[in-house]
PDB file of N, CA and C in Angstrom:
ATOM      1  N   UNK A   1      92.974  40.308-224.570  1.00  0.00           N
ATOM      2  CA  UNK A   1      93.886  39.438-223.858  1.00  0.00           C
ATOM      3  C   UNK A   1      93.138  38.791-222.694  1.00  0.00           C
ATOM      4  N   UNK A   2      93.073  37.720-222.778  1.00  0.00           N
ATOM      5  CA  UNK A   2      92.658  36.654-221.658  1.00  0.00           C
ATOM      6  C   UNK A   2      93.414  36.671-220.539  1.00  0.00           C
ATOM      7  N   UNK A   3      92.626  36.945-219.215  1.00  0.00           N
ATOM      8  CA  UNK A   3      93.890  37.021-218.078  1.00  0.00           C
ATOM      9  C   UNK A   3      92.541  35.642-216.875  1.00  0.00           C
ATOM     10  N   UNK A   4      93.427  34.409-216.730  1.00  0.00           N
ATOM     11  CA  UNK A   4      92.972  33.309-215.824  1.00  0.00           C
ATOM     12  C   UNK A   4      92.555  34.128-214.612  1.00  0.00           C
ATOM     13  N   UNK A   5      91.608  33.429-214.395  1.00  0.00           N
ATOM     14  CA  UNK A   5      91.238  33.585-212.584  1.00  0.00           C
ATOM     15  C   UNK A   5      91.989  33.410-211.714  1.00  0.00           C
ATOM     16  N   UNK A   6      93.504  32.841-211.722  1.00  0.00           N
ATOM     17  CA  UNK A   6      94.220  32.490-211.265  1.00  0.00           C
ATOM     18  C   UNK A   6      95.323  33.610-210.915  1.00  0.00           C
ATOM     19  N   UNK A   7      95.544  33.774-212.328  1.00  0.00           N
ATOM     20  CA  UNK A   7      96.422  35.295-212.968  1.00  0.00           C
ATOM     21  C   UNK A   7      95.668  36.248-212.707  1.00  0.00           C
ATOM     22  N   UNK A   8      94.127  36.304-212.384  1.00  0.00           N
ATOM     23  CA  UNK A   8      93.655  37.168-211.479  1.00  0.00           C
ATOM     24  C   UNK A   8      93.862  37.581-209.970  1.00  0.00           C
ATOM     25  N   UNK A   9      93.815  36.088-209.598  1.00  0.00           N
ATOM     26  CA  UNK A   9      94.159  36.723-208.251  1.00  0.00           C
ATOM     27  C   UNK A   9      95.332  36.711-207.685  1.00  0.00           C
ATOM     28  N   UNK A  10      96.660  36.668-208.199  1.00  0.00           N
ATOM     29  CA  UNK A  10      97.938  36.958-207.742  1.00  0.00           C
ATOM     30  C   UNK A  10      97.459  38.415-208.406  1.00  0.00           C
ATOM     31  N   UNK A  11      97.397  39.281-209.462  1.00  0.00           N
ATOM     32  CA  UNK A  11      97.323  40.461-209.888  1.00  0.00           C
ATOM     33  C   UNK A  11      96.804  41.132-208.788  1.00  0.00           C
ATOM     34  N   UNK A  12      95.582  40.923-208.098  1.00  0.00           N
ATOM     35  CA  UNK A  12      94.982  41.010-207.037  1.00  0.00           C
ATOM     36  C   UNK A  12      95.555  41.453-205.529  1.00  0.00           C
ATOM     37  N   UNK A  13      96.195  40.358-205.488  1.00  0.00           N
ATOM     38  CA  UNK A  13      97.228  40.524-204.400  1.00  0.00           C
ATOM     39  C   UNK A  13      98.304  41.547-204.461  1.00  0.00           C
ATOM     40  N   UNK A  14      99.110  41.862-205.605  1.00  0.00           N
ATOM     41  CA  UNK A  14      99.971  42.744-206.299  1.00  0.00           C
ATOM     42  C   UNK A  14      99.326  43.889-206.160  1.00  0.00           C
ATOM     43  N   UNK A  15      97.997  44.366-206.361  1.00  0.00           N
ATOM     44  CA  UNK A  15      97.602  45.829-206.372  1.00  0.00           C
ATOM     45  C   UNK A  15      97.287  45.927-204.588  1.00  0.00           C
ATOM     46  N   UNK A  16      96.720  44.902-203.516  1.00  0.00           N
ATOM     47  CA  UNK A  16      96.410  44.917-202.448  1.00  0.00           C
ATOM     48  C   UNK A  16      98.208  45.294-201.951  1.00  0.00           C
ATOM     49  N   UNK A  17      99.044  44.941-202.377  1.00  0.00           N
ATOM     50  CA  UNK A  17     100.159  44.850-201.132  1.00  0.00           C
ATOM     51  C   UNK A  17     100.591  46.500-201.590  1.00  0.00           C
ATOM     52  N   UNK A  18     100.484  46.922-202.719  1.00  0.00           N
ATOM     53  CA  UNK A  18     100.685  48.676-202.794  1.00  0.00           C
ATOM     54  C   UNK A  18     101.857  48.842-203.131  1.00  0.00           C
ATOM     55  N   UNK A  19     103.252  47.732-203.568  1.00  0.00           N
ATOM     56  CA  UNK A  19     104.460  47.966-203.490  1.00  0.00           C
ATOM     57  C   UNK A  19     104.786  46.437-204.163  1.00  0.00           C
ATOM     58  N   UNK A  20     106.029  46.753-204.983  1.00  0.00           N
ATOM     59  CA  UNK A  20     106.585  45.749-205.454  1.00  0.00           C
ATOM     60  C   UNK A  20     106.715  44.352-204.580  1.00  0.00           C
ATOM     61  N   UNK A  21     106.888  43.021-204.742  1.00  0.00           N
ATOM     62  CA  UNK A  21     106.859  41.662-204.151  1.00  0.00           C
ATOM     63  C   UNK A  21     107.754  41.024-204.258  1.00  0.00           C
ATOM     64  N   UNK A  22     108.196  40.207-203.642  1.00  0.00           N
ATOM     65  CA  UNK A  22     108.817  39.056-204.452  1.00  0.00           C
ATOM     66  C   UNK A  22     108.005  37.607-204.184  1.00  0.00           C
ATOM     67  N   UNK A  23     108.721  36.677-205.495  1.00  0.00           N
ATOM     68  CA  UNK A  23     107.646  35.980-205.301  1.00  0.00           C
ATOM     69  C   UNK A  23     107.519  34.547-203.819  1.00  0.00           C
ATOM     70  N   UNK A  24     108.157  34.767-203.055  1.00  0.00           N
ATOM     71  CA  UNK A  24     108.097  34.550-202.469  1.00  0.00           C
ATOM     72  C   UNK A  24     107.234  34.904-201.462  1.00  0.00           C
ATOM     73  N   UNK A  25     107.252  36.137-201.476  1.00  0.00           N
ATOM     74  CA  UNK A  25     105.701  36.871-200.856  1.00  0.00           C
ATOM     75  C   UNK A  25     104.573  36.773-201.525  1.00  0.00           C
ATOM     76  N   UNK A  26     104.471  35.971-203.044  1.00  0.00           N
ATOM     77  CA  UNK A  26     103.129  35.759-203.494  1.00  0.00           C
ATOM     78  C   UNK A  26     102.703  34.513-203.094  1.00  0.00           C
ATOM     79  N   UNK A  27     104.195  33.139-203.093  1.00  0.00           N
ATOM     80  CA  UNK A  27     103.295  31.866-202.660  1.00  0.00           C
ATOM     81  C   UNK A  27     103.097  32.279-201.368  1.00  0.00           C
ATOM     82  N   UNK A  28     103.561  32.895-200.592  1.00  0.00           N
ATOM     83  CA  UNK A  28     102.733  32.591-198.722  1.00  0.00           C
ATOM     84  C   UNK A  28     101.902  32.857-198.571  1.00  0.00           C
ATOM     85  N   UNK A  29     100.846  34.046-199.939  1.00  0.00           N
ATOM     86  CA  UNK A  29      99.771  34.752-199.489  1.00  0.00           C
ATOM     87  C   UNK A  29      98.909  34.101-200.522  1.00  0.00           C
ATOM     88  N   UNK A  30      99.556  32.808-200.885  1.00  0.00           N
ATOM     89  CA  UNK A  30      98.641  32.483-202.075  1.00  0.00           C
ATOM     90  C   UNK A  30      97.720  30.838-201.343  1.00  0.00           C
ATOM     91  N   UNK A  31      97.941  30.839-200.059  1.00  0.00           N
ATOM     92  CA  UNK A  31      97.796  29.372-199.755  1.00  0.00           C
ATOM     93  C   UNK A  31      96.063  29.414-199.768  1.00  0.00           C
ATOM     94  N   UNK A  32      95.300  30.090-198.751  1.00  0.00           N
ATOM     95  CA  UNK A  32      93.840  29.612-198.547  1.00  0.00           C
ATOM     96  C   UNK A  32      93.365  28.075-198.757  1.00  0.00           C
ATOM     97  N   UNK A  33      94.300  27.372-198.563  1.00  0.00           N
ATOM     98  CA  UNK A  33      93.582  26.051-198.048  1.00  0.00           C
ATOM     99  C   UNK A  33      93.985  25.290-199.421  1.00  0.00           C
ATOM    100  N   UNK A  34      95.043  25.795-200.452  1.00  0.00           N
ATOM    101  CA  UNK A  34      95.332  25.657-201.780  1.00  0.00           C
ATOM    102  C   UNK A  34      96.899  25.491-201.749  1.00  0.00           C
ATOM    103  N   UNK A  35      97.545  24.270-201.932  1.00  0.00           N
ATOM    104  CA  UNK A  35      98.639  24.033-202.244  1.00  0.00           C
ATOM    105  C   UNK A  35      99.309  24.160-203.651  1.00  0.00           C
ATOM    106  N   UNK A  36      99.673  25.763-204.041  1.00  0.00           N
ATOM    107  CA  UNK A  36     100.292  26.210-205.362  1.00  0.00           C
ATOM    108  C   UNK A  36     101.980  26.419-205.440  1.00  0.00           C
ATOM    109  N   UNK A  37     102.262  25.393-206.140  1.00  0.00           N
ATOM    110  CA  UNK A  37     103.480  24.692-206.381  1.00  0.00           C
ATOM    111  C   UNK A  37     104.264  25.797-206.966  1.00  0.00           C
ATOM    112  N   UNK A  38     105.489  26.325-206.326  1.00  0.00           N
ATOM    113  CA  UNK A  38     106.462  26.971-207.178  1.00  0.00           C
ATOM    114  C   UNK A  38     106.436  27.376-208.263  1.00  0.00           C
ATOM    115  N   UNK A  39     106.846  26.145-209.368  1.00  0.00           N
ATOM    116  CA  UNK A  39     106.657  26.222-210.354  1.00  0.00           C
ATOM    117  C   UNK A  39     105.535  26.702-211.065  1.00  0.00           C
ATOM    118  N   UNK A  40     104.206  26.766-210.505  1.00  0.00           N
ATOM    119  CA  UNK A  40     102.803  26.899-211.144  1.00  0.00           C
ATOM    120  C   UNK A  40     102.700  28.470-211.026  1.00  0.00           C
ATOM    121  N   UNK A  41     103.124  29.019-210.158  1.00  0.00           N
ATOM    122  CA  UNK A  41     103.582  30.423-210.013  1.00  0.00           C
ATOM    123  C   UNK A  41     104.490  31.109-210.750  1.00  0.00           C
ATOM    124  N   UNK A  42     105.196  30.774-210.737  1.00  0.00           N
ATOM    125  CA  UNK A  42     106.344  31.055-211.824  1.00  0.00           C
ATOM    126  C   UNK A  42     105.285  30.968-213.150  1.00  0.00           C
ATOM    127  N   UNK A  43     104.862  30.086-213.615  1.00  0.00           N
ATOM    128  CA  UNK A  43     104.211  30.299-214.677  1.00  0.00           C
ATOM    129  C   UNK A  43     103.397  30.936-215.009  1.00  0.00           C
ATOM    130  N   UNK A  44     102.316  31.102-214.458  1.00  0.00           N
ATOM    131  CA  UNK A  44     101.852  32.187-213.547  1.00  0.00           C
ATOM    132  C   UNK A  44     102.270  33.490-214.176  1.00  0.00           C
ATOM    133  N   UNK A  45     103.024  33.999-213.547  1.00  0.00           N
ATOM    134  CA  UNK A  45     104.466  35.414-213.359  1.00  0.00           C
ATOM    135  C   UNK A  45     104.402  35.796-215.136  1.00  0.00           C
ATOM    136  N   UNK A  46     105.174  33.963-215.537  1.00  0.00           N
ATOM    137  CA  UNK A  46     105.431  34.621-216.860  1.00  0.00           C
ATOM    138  C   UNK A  46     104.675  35.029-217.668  1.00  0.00           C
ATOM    139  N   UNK A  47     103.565  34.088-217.538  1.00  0.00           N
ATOM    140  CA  UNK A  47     102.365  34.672-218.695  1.00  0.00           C
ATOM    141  C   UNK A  47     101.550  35.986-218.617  1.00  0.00           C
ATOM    142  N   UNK A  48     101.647  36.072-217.197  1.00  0.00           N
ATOM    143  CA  UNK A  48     101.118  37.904-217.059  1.00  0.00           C
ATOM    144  C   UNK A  48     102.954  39.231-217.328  1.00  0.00           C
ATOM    145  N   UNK A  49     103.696  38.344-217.205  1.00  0.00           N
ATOM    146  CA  UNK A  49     104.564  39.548-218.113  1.00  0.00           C
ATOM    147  C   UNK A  49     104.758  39.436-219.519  1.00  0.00           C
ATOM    148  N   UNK A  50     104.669  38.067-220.099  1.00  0.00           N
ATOM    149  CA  UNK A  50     104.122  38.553-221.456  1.00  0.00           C
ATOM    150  C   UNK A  50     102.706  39.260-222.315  1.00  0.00           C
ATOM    151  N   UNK A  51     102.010  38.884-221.112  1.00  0.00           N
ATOM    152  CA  UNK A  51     100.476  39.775-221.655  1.00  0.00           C
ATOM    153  C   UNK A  51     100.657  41.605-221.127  1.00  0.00           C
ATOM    154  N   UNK A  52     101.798  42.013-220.327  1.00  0.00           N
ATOM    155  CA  UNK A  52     102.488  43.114-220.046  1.00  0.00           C
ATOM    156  C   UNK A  52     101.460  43.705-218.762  1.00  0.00           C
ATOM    157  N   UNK A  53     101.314  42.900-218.076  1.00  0.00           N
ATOM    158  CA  UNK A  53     100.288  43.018-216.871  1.00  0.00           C
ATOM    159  C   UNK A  53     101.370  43.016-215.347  1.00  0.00           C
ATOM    160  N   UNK A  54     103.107  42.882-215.579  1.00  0.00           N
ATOM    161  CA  UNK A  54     103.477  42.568-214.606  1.00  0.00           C
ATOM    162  C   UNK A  54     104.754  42.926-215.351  1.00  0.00           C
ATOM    163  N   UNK A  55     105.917  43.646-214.153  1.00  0.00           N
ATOM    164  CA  UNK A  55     107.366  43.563-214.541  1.00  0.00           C
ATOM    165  C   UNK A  55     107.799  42.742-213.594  1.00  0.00           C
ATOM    166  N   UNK A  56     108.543  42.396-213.929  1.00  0.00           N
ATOM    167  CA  UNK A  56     109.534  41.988-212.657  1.00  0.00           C
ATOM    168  C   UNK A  56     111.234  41.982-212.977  1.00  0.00           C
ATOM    169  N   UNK A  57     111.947  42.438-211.880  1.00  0.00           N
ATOM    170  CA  UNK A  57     113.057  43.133-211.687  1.00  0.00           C
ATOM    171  C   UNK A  57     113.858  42.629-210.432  1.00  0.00           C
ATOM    172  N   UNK A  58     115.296  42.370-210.823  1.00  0.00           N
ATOM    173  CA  UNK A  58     116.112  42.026-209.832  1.00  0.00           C
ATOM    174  C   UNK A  58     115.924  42.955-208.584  1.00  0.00           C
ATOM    175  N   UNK A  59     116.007  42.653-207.223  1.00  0.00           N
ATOM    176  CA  UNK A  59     116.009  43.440-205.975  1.00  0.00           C
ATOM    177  C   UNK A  59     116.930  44.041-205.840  1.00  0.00           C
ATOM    178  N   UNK A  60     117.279  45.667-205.697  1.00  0.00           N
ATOM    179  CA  UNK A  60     118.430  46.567-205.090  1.00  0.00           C
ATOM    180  C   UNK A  60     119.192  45.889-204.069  1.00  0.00           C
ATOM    181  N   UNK A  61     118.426  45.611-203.292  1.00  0.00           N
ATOM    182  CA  UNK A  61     118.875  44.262-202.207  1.00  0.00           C
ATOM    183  C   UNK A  61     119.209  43.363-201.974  1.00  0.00           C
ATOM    184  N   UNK A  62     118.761  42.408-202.663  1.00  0.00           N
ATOM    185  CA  UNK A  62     119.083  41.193-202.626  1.00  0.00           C
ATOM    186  C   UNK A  62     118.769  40.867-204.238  1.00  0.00           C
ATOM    187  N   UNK A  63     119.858  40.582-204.652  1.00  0.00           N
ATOM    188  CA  UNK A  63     120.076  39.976-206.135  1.00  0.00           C
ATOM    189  C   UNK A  63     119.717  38.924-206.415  1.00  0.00           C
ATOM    190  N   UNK A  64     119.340  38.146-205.397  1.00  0.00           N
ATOM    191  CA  UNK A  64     118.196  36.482-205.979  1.00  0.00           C
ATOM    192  C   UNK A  64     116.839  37.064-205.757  1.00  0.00           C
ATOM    193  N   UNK A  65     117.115  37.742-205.399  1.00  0.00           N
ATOM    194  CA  UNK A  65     114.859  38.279-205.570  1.00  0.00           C
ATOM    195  C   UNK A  65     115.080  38.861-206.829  1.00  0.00           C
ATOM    196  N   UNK A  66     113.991  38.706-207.288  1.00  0.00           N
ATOM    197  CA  UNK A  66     113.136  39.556-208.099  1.00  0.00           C
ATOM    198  C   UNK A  66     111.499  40.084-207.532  1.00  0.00           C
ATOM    199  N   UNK A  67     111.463  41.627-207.733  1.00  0.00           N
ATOM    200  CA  UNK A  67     110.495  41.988-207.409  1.00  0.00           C
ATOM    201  C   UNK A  67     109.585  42.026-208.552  1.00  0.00           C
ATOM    202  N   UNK A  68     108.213  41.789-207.791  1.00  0.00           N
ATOM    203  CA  UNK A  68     107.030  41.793-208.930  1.00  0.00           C
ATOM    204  C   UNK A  68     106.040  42.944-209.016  1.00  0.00           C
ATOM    205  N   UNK A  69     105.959  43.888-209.799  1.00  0.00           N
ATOM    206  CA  UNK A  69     104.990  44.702-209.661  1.00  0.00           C
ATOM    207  C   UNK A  69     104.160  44.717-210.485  1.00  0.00           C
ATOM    208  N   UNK A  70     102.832  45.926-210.652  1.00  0.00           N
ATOM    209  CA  UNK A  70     102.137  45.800-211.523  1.00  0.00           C
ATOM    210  C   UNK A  70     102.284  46.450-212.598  1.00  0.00           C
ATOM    211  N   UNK A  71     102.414  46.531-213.557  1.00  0.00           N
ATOM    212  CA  UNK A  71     102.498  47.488-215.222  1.00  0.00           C
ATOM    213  C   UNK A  71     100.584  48.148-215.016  1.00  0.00           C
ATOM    214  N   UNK A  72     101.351  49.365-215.550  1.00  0.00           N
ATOM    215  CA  UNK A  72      99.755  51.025-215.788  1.00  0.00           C
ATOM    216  C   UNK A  72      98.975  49.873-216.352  1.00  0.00           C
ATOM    217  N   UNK A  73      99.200  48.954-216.811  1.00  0.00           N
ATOM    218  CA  UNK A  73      98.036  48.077-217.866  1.00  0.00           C
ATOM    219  C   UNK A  73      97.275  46.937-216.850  1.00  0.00           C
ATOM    220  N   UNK A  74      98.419  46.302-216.415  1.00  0.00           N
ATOM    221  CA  UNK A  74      97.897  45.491-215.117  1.00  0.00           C
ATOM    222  C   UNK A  74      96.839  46.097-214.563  1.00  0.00           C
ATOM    223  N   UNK A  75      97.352  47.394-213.671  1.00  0.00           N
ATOM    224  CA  UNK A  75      96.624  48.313-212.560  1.00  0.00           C
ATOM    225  C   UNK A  75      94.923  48.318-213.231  1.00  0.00           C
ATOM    226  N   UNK A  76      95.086  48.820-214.542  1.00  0.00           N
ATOM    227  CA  UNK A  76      94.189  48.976-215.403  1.00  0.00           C
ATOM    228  C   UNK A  76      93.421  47.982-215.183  1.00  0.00           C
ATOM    229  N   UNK A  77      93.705  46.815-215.376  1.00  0.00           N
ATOM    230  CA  UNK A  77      92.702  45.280-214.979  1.00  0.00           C
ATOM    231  C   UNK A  77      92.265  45.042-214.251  1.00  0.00           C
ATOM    232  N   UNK A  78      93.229  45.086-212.963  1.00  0.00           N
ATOM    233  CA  UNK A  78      92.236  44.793-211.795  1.00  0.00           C
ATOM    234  C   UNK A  78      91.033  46.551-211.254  1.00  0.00           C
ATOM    235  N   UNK A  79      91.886  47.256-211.525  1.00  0.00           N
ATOM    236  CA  UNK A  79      90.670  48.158-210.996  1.00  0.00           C
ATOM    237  C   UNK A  79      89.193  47.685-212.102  1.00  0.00           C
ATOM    238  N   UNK A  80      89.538  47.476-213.529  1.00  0.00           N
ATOM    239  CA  UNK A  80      88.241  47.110-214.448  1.00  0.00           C
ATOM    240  C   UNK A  80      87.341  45.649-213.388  1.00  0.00           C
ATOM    241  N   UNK A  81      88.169  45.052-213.281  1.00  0.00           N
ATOM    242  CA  UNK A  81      87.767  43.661-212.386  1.00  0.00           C
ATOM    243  C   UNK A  81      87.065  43.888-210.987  1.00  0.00           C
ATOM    244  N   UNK A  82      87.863  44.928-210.592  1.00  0.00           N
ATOM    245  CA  UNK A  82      87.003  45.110-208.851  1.00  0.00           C
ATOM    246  C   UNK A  82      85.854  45.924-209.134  1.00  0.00           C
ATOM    247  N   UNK A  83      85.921  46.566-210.299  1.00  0.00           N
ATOM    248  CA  UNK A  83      84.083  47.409-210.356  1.00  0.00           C
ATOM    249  C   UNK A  83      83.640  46.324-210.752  1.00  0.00           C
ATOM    250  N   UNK A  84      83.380  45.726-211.780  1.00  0.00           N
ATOM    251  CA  UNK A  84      82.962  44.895-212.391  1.00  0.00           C
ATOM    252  C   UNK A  84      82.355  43.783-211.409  1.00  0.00           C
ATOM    253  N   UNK A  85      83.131  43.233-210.005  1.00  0.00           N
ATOM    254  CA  UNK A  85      82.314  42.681-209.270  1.00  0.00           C
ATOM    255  C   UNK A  85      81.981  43.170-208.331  1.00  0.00           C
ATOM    256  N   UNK A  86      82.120  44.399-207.787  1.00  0.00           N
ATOM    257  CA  UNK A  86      81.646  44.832-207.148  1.00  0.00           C
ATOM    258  C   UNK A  86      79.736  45.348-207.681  1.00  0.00           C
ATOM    259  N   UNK A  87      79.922  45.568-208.754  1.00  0.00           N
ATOM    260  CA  UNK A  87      78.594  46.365-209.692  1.00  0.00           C
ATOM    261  C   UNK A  87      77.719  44.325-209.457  1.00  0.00           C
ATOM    262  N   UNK A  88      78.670  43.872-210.129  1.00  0.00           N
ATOM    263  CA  UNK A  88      77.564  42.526-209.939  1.00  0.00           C
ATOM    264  C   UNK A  88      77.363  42.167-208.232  1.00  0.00           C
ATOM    265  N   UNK A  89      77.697  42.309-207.546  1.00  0.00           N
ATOM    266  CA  UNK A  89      77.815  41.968-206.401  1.00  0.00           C
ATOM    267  C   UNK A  89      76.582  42.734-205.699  1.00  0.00           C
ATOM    268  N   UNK A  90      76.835  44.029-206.367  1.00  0.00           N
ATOM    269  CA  UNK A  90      75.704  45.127-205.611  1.00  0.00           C
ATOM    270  C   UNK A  90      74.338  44.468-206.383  1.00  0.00           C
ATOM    271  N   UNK A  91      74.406  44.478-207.610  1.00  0.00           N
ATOM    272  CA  UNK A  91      73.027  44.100-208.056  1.00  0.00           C
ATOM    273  C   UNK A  91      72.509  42.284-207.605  1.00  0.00           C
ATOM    274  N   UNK A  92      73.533  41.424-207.082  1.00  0.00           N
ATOM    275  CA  UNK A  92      72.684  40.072-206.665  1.00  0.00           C
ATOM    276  C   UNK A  92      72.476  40.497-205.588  1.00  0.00           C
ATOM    277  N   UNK A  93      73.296  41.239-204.653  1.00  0.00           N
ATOM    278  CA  UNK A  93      72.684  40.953-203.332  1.00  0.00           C
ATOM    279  C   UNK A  93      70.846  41.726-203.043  1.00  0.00           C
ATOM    280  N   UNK A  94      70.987  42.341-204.019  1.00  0.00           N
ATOM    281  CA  UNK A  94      69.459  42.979-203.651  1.00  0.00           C
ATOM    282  C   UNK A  94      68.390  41.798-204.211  1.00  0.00           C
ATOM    283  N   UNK A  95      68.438  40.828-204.689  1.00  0.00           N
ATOM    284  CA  UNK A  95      67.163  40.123-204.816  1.00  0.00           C
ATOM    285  C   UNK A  95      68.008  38.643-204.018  1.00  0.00           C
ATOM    286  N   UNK A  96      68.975  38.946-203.086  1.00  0.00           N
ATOM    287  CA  UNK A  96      69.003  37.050-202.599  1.00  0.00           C
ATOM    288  C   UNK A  96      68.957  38.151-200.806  1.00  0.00           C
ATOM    289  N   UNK A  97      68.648  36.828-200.083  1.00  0.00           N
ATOM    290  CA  UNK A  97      68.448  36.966-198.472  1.00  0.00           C
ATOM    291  C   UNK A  97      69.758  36.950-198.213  1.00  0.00           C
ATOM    292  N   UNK A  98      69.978  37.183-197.294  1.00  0.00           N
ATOM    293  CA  UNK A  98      71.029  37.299-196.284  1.00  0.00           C
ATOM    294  C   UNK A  98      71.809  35.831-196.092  1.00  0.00           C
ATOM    295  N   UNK A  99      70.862  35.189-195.843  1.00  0.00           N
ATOM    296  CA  UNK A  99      71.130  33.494-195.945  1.00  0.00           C
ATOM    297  C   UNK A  99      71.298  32.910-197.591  1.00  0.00           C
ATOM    298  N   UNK A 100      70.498  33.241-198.464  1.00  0.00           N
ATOM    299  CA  UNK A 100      70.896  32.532-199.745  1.00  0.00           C
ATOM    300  C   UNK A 100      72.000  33.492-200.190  1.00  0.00           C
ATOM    301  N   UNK A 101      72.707  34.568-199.797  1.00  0.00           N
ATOM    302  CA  UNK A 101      73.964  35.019-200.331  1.00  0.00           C
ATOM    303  C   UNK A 101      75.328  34.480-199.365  1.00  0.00           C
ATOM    304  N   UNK A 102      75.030  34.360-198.167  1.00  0.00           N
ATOM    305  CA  UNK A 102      76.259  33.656-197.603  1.00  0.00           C
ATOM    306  C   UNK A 102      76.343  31.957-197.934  1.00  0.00           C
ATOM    307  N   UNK A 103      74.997  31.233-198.699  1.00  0.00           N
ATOM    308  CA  UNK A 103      75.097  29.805-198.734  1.00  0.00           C
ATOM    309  C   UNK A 103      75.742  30.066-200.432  1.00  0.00           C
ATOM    310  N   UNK A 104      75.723  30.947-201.478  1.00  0.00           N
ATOM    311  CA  UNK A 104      76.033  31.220-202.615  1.00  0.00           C
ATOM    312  C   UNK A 104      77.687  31.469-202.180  1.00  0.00           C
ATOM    313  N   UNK A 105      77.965  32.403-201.493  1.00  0.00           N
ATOM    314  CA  UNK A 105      79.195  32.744-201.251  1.00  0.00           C
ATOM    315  C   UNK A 105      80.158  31.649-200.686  1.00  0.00           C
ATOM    316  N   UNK A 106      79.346  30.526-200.006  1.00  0.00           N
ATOM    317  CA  UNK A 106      80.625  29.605-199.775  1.00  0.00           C
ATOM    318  C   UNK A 106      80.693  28.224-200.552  1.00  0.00           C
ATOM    319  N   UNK A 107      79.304  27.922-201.488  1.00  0.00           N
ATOM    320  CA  UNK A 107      79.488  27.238-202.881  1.00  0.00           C
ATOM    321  C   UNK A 107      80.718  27.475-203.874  1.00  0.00           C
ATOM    322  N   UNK A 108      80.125  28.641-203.892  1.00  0.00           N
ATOM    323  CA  UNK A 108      81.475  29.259-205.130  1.00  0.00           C
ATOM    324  C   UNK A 108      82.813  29.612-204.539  1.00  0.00           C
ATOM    325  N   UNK A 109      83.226  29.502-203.517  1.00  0.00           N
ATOM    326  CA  UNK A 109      84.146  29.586-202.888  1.00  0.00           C
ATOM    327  C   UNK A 109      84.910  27.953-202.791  1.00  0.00           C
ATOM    328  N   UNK A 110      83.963  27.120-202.572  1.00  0.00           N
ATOM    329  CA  UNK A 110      84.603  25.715-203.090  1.00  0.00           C
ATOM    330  C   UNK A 110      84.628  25.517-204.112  1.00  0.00           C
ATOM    331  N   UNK A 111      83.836  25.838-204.902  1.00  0.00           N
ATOM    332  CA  UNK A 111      83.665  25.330-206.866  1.00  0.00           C
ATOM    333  C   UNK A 111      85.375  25.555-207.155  1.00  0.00           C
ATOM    334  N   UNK A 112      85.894  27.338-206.261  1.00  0.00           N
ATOM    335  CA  UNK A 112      86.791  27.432-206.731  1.00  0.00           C
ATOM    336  C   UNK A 112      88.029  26.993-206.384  1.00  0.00           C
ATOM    337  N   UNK A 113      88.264  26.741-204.838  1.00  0.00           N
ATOM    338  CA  UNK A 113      89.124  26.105-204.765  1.00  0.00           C
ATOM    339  C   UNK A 113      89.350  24.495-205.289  1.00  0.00           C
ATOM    340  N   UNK A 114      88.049  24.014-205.436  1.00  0.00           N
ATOM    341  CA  UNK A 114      88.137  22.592-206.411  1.00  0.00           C
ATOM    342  C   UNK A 114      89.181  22.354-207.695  1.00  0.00           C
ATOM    343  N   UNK A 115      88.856  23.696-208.584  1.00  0.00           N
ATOM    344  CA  UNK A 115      89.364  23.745-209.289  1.00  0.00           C
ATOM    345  C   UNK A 115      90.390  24.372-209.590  1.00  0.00           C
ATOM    346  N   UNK A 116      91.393  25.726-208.573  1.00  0.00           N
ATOM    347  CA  UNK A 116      92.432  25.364-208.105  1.00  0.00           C
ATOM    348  C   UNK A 116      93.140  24.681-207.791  1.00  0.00           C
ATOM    349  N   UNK A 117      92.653  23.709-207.018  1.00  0.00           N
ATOM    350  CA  UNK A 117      93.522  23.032-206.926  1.00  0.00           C
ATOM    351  C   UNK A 117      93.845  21.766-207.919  1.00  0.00           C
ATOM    352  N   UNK A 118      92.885  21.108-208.268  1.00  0.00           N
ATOM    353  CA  UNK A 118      92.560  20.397-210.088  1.00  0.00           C
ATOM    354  C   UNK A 118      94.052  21.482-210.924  1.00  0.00           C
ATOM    355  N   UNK A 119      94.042  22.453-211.014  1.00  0.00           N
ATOM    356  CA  UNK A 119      94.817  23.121-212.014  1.00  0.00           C
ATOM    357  C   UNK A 119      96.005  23.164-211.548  1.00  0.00           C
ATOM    358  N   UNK A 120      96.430  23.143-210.220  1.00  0.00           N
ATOM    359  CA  UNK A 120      97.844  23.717-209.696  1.00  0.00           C
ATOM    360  C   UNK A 120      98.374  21.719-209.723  1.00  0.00           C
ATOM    361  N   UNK A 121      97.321  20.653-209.749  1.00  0.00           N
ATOM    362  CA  UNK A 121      97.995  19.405-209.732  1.00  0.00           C
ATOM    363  C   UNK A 121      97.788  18.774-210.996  1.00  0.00           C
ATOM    364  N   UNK A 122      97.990  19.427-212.062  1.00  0.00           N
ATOM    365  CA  UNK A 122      98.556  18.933-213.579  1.00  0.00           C
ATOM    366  C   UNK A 122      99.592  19.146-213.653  1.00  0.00           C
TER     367      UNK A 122
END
């Protein structure tokens, strides 16, 4: 199952906050300089609860929320994902300088919001 870089990092956020969401608490934490449209979230949502990476459930509380959590399978992903760059992370930084890993780190940090944002305005 294919899970987007995108659908990565709301999953991301979901295992960082430690407790169910709503999604309202995913667009505010989703901005970084990236305008992601309601709707693109929502879509978002759905395609990681049909790949069974995410439930989501009316709020005890408030009956127009729905909370978002992660499914044992989700959890499963991102922990595979945070070794996975962490292991690559450990092995570039030992052959780049100090300077060619922070000028790498904020390349790819635009590549990606470029194309964030390219994707959230189709």
């Amino acid at each position: 199952m294919k899970i987007s870089d995108s659908e990565m990092k709301i999953m991301n956020l979901i295992w960082d906050a430690g407790a169910p969401v709503t999604t309202a608490w995913i667009t505010q934490r989703l901005g970084d300089g990236i305008e992601w449209k309601a709707t693109t979230i929502l879509t978002f949502l759905a395609r990681l609860e049909e790949k069974g990476c995410i439930t989501r459930r009316a709020s005890p509380t408030d009956g127009r929320c729905r909370l978002v959590s992660l499914t044992e399978a989700g959890q499963a992903r991102v922990d595979a994902f945070r070794a996975v760059m962490s292991n690559t992370g450990r092995r570039y930084a030992s052959i780049l300088s100090e300077e060619e890993e922070t000028a790498l780190r904020d390349l790819l940090s635009r590549i990606i919001e470029t194309l964030e944002s390219e994707v959230n305005n189709l």
